[in-house]
Protein backbone atom coordinates (compact mmCIF):
# COMPACT_ATOMS: atom_id res chain seq x y z
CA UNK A 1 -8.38 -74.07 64.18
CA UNK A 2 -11.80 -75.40 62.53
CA UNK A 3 -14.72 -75.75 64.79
CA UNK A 4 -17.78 -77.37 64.64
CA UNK A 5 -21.72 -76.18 65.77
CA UNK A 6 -22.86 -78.41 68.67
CA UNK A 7 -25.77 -76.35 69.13
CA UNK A 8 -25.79 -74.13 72.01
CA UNK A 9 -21.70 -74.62 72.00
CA UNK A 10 -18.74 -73.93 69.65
CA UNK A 11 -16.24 -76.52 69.84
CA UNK A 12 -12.80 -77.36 67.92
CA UNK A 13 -13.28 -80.27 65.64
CA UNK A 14 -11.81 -83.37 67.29
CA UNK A 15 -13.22 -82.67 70.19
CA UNK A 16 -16.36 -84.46 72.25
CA UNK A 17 -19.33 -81.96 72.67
CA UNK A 18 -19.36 -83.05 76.29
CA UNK A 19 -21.35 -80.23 77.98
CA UNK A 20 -24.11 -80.76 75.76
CA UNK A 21 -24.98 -84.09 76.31
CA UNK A 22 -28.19 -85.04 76.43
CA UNK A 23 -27.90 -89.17 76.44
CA UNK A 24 -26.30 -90.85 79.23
CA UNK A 25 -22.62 -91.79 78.05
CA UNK A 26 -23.15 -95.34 78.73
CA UNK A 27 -26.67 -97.35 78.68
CA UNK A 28 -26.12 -99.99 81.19
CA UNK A 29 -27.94 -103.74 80.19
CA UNK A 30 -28.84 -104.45 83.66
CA UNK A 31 -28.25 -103.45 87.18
CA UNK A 32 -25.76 -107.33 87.49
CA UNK A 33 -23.35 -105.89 84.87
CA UNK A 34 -22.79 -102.47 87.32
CA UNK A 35 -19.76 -102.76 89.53
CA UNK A 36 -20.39 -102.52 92.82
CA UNK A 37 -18.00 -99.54 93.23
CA UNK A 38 -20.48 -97.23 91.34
CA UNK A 39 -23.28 -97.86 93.63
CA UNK A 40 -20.77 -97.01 96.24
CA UNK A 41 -19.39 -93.93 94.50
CA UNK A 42 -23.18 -91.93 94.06
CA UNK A 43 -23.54 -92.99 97.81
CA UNK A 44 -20.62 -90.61 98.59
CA UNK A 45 -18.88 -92.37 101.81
CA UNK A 46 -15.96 -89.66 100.67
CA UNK A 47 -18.58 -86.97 101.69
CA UNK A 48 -19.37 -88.34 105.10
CA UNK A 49 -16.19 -86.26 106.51
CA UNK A 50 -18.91 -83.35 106.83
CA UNK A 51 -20.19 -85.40 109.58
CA UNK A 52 -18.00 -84.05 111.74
CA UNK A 53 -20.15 -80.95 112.31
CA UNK A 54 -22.34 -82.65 114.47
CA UNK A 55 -19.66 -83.16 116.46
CA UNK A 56 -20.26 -79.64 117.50
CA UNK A 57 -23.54 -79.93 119.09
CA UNK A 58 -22.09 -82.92 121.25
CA UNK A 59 -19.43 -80.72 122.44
CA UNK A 60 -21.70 -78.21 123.17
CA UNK A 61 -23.97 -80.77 124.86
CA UNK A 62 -21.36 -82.21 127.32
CA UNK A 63 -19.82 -78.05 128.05
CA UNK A 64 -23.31 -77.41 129.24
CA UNK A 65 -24.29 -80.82 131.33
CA UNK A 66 -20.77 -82.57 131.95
CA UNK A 67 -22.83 -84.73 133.91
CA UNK A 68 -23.27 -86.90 130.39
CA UNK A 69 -19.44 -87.21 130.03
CA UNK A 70 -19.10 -90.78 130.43
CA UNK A 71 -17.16 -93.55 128.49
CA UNK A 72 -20.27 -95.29 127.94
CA UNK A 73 -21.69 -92.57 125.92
CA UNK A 74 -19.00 -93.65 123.05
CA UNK A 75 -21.28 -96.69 121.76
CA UNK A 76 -24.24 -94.40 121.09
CA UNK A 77 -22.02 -91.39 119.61
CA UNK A 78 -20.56 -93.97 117.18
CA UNK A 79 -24.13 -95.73 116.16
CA UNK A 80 -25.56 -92.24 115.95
CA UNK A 81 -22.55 -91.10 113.80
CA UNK A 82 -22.97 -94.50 111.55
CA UNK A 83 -26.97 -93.36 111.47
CA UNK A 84 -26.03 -89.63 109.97
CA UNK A 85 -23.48 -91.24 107.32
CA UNK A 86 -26.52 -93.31 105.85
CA UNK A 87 -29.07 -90.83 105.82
CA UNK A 88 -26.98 -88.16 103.96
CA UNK A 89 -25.77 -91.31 101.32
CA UNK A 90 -29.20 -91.81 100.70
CA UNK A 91 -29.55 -88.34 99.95
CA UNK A 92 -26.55 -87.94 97.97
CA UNK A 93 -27.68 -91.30 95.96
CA UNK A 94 -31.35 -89.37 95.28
CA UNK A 95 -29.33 -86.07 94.35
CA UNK A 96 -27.00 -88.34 92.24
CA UNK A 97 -30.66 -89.83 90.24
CA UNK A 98 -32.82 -86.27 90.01
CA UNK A 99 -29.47 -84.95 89.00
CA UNK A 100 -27.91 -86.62 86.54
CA UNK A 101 -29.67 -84.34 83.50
CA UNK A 102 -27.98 -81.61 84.61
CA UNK A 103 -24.66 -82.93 85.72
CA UNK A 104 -24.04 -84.04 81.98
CA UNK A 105 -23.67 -80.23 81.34
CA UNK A 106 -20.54 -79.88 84.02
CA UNK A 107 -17.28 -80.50 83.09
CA UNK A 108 -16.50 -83.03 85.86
CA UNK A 109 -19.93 -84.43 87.20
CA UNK A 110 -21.11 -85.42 83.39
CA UNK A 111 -18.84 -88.72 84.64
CA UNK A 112 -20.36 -89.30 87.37
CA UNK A 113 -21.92 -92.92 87.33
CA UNK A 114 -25.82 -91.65 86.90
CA UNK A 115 -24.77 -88.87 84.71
CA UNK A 116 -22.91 -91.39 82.16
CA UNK A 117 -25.56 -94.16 82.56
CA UNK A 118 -23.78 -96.74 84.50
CA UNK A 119 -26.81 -97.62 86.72
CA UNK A 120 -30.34 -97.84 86.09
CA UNK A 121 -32.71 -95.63 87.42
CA UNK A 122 -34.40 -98.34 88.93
CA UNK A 123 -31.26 -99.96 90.82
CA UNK A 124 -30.65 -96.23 92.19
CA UNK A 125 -34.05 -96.03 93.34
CA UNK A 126 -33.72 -99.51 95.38
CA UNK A 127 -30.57 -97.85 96.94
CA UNK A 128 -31.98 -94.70 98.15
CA UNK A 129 -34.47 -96.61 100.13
CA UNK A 130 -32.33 -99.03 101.66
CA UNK A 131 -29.78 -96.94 102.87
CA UNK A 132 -32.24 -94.37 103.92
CA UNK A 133 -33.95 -96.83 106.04
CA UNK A 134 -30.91 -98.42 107.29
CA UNK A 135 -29.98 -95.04 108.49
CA UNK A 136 -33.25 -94.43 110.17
CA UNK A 137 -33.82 -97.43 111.73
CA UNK A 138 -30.96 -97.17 113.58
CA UNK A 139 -31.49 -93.53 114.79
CA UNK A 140 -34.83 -94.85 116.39
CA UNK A 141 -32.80 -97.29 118.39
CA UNK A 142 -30.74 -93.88 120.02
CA UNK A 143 -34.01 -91.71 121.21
CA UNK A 144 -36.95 -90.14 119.62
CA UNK A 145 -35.41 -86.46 119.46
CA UNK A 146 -32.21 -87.99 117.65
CA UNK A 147 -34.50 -90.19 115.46
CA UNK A 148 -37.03 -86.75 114.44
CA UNK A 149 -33.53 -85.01 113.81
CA UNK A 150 -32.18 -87.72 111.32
CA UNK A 151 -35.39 -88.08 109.24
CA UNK A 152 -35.75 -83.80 108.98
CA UNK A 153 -32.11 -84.34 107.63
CA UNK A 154 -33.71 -86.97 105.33
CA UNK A 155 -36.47 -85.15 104.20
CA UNK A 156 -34.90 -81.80 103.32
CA UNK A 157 -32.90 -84.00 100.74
CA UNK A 158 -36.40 -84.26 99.36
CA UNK A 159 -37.40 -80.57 99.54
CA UNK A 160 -33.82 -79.46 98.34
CA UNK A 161 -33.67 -81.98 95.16
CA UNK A 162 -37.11 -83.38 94.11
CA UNK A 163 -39.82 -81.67 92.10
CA UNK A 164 -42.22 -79.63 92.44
CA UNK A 165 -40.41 -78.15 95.89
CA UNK A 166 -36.71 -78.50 94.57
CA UNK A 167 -35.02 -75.85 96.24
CA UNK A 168 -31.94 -76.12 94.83
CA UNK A 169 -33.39 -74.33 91.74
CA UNK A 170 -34.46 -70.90 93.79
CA UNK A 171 -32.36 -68.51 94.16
CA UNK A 172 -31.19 -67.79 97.86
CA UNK A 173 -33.48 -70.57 99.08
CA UNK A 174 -31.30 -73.04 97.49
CA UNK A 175 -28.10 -72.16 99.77
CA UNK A 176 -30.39 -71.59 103.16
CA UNK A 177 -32.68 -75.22 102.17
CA UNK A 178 -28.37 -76.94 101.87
CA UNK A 179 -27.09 -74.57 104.65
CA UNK A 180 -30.38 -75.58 107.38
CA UNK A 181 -28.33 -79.00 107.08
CA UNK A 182 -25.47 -77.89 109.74
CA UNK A 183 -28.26 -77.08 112.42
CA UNK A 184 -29.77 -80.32 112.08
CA UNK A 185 -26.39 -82.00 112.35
CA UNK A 186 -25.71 -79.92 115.47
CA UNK A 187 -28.87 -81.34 116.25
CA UNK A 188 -27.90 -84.94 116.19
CA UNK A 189 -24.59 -84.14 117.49
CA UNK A 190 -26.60 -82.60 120.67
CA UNK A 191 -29.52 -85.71 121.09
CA UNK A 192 -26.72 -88.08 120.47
CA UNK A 193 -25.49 -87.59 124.15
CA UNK A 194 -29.24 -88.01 125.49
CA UNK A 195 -32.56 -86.83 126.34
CA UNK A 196 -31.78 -83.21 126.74
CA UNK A 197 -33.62 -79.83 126.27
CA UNK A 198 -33.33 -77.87 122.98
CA UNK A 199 -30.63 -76.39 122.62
CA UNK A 200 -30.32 -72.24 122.37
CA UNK A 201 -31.99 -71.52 119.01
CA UNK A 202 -29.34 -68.41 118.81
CA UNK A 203 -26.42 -71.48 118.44
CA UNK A 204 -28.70 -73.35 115.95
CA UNK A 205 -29.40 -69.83 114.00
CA UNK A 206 -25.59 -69.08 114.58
CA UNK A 207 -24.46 -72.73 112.69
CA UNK A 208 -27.10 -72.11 110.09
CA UNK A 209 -25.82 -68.65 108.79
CA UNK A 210 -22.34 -70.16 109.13
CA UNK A 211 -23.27 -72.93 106.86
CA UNK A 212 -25.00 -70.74 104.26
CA UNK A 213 -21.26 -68.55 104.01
CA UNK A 214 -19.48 -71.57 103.27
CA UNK A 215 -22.74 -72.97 100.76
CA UNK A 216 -22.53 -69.29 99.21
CA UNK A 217 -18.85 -69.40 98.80
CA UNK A 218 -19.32 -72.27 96.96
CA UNK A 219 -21.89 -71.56 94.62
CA UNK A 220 -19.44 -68.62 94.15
CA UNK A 221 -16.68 -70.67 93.23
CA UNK A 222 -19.13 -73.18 91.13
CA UNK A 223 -20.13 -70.15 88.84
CA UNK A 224 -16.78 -68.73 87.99
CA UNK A 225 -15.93 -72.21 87.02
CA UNK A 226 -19.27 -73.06 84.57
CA UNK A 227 -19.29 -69.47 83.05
CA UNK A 228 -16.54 -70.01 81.36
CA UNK A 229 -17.85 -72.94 79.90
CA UNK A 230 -21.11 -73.36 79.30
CA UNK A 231 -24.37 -71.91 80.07
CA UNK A 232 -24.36 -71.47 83.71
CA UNK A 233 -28.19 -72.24 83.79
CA UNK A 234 -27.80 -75.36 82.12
CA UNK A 235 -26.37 -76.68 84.82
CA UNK A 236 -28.14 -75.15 87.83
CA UNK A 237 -31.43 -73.09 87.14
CA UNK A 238 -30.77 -70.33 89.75
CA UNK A 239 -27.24 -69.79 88.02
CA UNK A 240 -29.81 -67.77 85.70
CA UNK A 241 -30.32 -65.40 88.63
CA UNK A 242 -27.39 -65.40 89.97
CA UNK A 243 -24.15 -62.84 89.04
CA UNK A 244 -20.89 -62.88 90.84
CA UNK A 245 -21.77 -59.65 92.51
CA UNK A 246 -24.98 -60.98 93.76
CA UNK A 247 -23.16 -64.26 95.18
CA UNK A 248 -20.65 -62.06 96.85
CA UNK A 249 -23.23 -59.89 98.51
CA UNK A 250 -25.12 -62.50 99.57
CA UNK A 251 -21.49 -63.72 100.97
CA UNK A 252 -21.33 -61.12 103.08
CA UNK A 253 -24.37 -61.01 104.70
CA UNK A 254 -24.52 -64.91 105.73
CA UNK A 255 -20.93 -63.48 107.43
CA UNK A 256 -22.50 -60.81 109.27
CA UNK A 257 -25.59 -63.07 109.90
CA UNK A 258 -23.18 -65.57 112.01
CA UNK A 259 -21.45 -62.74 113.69
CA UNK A 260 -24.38 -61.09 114.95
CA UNK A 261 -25.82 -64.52 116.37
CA UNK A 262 -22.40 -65.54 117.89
CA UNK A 263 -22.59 -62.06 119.48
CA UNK A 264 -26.31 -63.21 121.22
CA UNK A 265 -24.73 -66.65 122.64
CA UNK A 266 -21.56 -64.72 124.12
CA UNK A 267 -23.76 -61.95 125.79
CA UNK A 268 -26.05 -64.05 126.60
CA UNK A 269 -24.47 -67.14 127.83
CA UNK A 270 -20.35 -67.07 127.94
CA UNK A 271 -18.86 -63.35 127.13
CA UNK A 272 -15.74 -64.98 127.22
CA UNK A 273 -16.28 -66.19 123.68
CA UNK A 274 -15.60 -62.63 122.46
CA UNK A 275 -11.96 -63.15 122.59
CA UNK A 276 -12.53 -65.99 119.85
CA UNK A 277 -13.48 -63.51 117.51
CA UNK A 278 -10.72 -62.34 115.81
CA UNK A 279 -9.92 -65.80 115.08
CA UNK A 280 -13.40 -66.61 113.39
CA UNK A 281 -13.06 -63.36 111.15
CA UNK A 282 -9.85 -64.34 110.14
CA UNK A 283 -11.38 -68.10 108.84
CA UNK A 284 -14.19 -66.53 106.90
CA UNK A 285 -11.16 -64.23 105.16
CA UNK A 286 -9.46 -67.59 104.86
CA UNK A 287 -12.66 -68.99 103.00
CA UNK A 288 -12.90 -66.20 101.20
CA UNK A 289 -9.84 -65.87 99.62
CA UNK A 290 -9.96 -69.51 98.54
CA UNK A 291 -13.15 -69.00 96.49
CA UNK A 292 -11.17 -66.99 94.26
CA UNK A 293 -8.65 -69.24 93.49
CA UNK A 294 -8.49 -71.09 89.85
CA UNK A 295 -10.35 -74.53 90.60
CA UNK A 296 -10.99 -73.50 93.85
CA UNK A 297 -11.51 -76.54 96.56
CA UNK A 298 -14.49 -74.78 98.13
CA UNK A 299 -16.20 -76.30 95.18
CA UNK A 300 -16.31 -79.73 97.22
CA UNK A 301 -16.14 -79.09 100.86
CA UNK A 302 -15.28 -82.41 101.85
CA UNK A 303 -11.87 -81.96 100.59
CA UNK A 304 -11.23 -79.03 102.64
CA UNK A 305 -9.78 -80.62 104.87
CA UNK A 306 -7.05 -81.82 102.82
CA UNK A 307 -5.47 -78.57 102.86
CA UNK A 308 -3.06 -79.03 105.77
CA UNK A 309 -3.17 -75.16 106.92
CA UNK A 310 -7.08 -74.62 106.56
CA UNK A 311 -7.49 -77.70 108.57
CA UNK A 312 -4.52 -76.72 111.07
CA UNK A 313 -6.35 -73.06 111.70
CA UNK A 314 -9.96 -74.91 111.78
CA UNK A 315 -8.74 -76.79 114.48
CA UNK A 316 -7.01 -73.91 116.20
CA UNK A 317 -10.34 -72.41 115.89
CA UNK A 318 -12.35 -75.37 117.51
CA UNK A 319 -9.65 -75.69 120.31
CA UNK A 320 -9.80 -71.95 121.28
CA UNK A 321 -13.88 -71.70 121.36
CA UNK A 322 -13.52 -75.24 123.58
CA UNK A 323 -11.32 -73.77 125.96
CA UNK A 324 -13.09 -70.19 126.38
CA UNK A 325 -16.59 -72.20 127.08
CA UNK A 326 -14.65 -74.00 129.81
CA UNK A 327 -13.09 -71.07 131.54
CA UNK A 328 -14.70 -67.86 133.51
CA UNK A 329 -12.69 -64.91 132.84
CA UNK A 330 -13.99 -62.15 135.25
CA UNK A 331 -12.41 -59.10 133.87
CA UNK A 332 -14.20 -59.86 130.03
CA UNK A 333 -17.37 -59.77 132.07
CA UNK A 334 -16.11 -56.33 133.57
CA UNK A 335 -14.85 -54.85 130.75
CA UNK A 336 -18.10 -55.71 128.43
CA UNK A 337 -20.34 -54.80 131.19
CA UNK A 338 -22.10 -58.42 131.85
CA UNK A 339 -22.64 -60.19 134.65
CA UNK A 340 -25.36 -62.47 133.19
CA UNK A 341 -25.50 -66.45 133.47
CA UNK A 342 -23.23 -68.54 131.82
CA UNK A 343 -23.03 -72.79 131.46
């Protein structure tokens, strides 16, 4: 077949030189003639399913003082919840903007609305403010902690995607800057119920190293897709540093970085958790083994949980660690030698 030189790429003829786009696809006349639905798309409502995880650190909020367990907390829970949704749009809508540049050298995000010029910079701008302040306005009106928690949320989308700090473009740093997001949803989850205490910083650093497996796994996932495509680096700077060995590595010890803080909360606060174990090795396999499938869905976490038997297990997961935090099982004390407080 004949090809053609786009530069950095060899293409057939007859095709578009898509990854090597420079120009927005389409130059949009004015913000009026942009359909609403692509202000709504680089706002990401589809992401707002990762949410949930705050859900945790109510859970583990209410475990630890069921004296907050009341019907009346469900009005805050759901403003609170509302408040986290904006905050991480307006985030995704400044990713979406400082982005777009590099997304026009991925396969998929070059048609993404900012990537193919279908709003102005300007109108993008606009909507990163608003919803950002929409979302922290109404965390002020749950409590100060909560409110503190939503705007560090809001500010690491600064340090993870605007210049000079950009994290996203440093090796390492750019999975721990995304991954420090599930301890500050835990966070909110936890001030959402009240004016409580911190929480154990060995369940924050716990959720953290969690989060930073799954962010690995999918920078994994992301680089065995662009490689064979384009110029890894093209698309993400630290793709330059980064090999699939080094990704995998760095898999690993995120894994053993959440086992060895679960292992501090159950000695020091619930041993029972121990027999949960098994169960949470068996879902980072689970992860695992999905990175290395062709087009693999860890690339976009939010639509993990269309996979019927990853969300089935999850939840098998979340209903065995709620039930072991609930129950006092005196030989597991025995047999590990504890005796130490528990919630």
């Amino acid at each position: 077949m004949p090809t053609m030189n786009t530069g950095n790429v060899t293409q057939p003829s007859g095709t578009m030189p898509a990854l090597e786009l420079e120009e927005p696809l389409h130059t949009p006349k004015n913000a009026m003639g942009v359909r609403i639905s692509h202000y709504i798309a680089i706002a990401r409502p589809d992401h707002w399913v990762k949410n949930v995880f705050m859900l945790l650190g109510t859970a583990v909020a209410l475990v630890m003082y069921p004296q907050f367990l009341h019907w009346r907390l469900l009005q805050p829970l759901v403003w609170a919840t509302l408040s986290v949704c904006l905050v991480a749009s307006s985030n995704y809508v400044l990713n979406e903007i400082l982005d777009a540049k590099f997304d026009r050298h991925h396969p998929e995000k070059r048609l993404r609305p900012m990537a193919s010029g279908l709003i102005p910079r300007g109108a993008a701008f606009t909507e990163w403010i608003v919803v950002g302040a929409l979302g922290l306005g109404l965390a002020w009106t749950i409590n100060l902690p909560f409110f503190l928690s939503a705007l560090w949320l809001w500010i690491m989308g600064l340090i993870y995607n605007m210049p000079p700090l950009r994290s996203k473009e440093v090796p390492i740093v750019d999975v721990l800057s995304e991954a420090i997001n599930n301890p500050i949803r835990f966070l909110l989850g936890w001030y959402a119920v009240g004016y409580l205490t911190f929480p154990p910083s060995s369940m924050l650093l716990a959720y953290w190293m969690l989060g930073a497996f799954f962010m690995a796994g999918k920078r994994t996932a992301e680089y065995r897709e662009i490689a064979g495509h384009c110029d890894a680096a093209s698309y993400r700077k630290s793709f330059a540093w980064y090999t699939e060995d080094r990704l995998i590595v760095s898999m690993l010890s995120y894994a053993s970085g959440f086992m060895f803080f679960f292992a501090v909360i159950m000695t020091k606060h619930h041993p029972e958790l121990i027999l949960s174990a098994p169960l949470l090795i068996v879902l980072m396999g689970y992860v695992t083994k999905l990175v290395f499938e062709p087009d693999s869905i860890v690339q976009r976490p939010e639509r993990l949980f269309r996979q019927p038997w990853f969300l089935a297990y999850g939840c098998l997961c979340l209903a065995v660690l709620l039930v072991l935090s609930l129950v006092s099982i005196p030989g597991v004390r025995r047999f590990l030698g504890l005796e130490g407080p528990q919630w």
